[in-house]
C-alpha atoms as a PDB file:
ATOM      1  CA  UNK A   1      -0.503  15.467  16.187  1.00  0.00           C
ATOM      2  CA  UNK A   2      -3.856  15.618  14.053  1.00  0.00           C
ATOM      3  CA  UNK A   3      -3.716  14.397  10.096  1.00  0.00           C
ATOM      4  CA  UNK A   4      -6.860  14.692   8.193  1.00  0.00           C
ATOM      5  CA  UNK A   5      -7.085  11.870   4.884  1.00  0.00           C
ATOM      6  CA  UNK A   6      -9.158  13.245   2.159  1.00  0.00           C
ATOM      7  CA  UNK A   7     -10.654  10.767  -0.912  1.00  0.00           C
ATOM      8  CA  UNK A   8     -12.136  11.976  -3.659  1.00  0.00           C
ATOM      9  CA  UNK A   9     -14.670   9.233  -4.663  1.00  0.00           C
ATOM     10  CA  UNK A  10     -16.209   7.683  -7.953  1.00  0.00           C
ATOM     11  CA  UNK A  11     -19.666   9.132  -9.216  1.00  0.00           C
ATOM     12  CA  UNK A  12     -22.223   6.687  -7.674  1.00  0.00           C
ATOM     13  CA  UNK A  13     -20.222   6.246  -5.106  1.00  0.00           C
ATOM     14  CA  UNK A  14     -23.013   4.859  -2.457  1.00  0.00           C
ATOM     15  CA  UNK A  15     -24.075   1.770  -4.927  1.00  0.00           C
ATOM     16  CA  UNK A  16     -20.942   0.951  -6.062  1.00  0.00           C
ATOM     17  CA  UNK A  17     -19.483   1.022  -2.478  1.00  0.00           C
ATOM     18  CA  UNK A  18     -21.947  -1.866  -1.288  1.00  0.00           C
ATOM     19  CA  UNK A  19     -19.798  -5.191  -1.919  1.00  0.00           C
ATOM     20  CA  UNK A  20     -16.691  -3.500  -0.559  1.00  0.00           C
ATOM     21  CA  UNK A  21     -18.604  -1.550   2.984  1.00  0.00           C
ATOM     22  CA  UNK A  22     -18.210  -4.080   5.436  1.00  0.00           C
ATOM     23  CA  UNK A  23     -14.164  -4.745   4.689  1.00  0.00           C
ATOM     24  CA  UNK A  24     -13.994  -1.199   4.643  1.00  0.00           C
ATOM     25  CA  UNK A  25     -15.874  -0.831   7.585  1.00  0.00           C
ATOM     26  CA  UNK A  26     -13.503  -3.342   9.597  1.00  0.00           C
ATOM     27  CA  UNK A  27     -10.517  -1.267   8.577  1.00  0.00           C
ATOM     28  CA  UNK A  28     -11.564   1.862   9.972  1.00  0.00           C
ATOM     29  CA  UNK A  29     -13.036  -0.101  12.853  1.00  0.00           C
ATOM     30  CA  UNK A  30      -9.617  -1.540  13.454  1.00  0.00           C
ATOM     31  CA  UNK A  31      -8.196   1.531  13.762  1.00  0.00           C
ATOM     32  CA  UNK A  32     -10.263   3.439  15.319  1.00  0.00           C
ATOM     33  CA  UNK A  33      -9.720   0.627  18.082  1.00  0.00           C
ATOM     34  CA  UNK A  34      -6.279   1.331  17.917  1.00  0.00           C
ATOM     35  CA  UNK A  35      -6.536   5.322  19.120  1.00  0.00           C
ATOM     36  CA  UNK A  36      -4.979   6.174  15.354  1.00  0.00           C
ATOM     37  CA  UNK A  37      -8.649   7.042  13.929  1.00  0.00           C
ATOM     38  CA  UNK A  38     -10.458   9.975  16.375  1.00  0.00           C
ATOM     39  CA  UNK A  39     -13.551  10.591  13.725  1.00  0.00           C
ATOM     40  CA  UNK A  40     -14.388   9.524   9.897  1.00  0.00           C
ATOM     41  CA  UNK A  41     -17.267   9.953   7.753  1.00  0.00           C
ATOM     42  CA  UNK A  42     -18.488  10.502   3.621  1.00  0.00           C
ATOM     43  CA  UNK A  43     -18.736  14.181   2.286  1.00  0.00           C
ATOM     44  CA  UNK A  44     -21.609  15.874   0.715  1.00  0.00           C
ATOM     45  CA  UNK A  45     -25.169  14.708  -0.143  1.00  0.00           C
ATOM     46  CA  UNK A  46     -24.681  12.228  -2.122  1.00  0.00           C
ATOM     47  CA  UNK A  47     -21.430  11.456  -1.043  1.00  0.00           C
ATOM     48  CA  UNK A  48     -18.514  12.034  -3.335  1.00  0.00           C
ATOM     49  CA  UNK A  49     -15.201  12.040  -0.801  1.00  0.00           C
ATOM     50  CA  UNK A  50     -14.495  10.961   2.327  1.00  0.00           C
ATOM     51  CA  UNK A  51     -12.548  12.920   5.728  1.00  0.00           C
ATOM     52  CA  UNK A  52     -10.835  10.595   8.348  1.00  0.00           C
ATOM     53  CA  UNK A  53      -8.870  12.139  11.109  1.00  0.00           C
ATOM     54  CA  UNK A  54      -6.077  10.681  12.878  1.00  0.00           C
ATOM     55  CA  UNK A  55      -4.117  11.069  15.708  1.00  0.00           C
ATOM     56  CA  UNK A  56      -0.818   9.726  15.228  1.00  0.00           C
ATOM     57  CA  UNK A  57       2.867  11.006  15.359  1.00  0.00           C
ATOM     58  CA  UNK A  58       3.384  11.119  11.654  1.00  0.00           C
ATOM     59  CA  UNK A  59       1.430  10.787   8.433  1.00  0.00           C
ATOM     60  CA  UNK A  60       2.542   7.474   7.511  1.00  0.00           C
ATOM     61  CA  UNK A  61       0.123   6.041   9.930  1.00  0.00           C
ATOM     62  CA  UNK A  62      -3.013   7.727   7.668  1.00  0.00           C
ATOM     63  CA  UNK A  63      -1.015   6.838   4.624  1.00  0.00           C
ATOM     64  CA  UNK A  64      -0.842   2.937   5.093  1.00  0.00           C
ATOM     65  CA  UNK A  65      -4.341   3.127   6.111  1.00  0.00           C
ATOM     66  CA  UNK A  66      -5.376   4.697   3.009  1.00  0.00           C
ATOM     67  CA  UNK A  67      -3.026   1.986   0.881  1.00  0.00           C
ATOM     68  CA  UNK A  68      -4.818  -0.817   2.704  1.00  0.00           C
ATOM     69  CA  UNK A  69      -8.228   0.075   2.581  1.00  0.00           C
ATOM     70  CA  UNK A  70     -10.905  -2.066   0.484  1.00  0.00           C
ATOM     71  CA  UNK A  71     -11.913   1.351  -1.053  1.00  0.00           C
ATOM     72  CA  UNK A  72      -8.506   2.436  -2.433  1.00  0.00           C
ATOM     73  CA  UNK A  73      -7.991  -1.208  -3.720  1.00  0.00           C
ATOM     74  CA  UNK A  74     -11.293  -1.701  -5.377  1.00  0.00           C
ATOM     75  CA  UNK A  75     -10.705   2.244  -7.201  1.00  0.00           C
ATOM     76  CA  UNK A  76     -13.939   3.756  -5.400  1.00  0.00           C
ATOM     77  CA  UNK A  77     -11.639   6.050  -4.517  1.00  0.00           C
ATOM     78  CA  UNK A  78     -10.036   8.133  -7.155  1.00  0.00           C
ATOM     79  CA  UNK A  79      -7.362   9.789  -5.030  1.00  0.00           C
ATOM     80  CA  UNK A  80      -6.190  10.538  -1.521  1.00  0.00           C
ATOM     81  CA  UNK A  81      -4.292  13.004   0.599  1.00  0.00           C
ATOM     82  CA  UNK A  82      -3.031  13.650   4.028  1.00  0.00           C
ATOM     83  CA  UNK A  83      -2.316  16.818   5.466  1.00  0.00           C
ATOM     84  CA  UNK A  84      -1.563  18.255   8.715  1.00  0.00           C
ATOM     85  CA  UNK A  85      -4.237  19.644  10.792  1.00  0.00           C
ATOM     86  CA  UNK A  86      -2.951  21.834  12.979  1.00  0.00           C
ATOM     87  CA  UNK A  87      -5.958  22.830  15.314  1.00  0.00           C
ATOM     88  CA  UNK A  88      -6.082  26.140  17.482  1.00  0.00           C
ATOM     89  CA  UNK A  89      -9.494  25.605  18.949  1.00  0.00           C
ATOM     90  CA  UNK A  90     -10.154  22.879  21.039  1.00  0.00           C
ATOM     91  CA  UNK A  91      -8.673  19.115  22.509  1.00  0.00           C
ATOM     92  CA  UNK A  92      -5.543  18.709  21.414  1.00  0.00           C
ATOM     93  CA  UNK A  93      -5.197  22.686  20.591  1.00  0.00           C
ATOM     94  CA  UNK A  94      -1.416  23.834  19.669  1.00  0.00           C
ATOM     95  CA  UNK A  95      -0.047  26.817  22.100  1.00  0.00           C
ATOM     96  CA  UNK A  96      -1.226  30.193  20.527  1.00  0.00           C
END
């Protein structure tokens, strides 16, 4: 099952992110090494969010991630979600 995590993001996001990237970077490494993380990058020009998604068997997986991450405890980001991503088109596609 696919679970996209959402973060809305402080203004000046991309300086204020600099002392916190590389711990950041290592989490989503980590996890990505795991198989949980399939694809994660900023939104918009400049960036002011974030979009992870994850492919895990509930949403707790994304939610931990998000509770643990240098970004989330250093409040760059100024809230999070997970939902469901239930994809017709493509790997991983639910029967039509």
């Amino acid at each position: 099952m696919y679970f996209l995590l959402f973060y809305d993001t402080v203004e000046n996001f991309v300086e204020r992110r600099a002392p916190h990237r590389a711990a950041h970077l290592a989490h989503v490494d980590a996890a990505f090494d795991r198989g949980e993380i399939k694809l994660a990058g900023a939104l918009g020009t400049p960036p002011k969010g974030a979009a992870l998604l994850f492919e895990c068997a509930d949403p707790s997986v994304a939610e931990n991630f998000a509770k643990a991450d240098p970004y989330v405890a250093a409040g760059l980001v100024l809230d999070w979600r997970v939902e469901p991503w239930h994809v017709v088109v493509g790997e991983g596609a639910i029967p039509r």
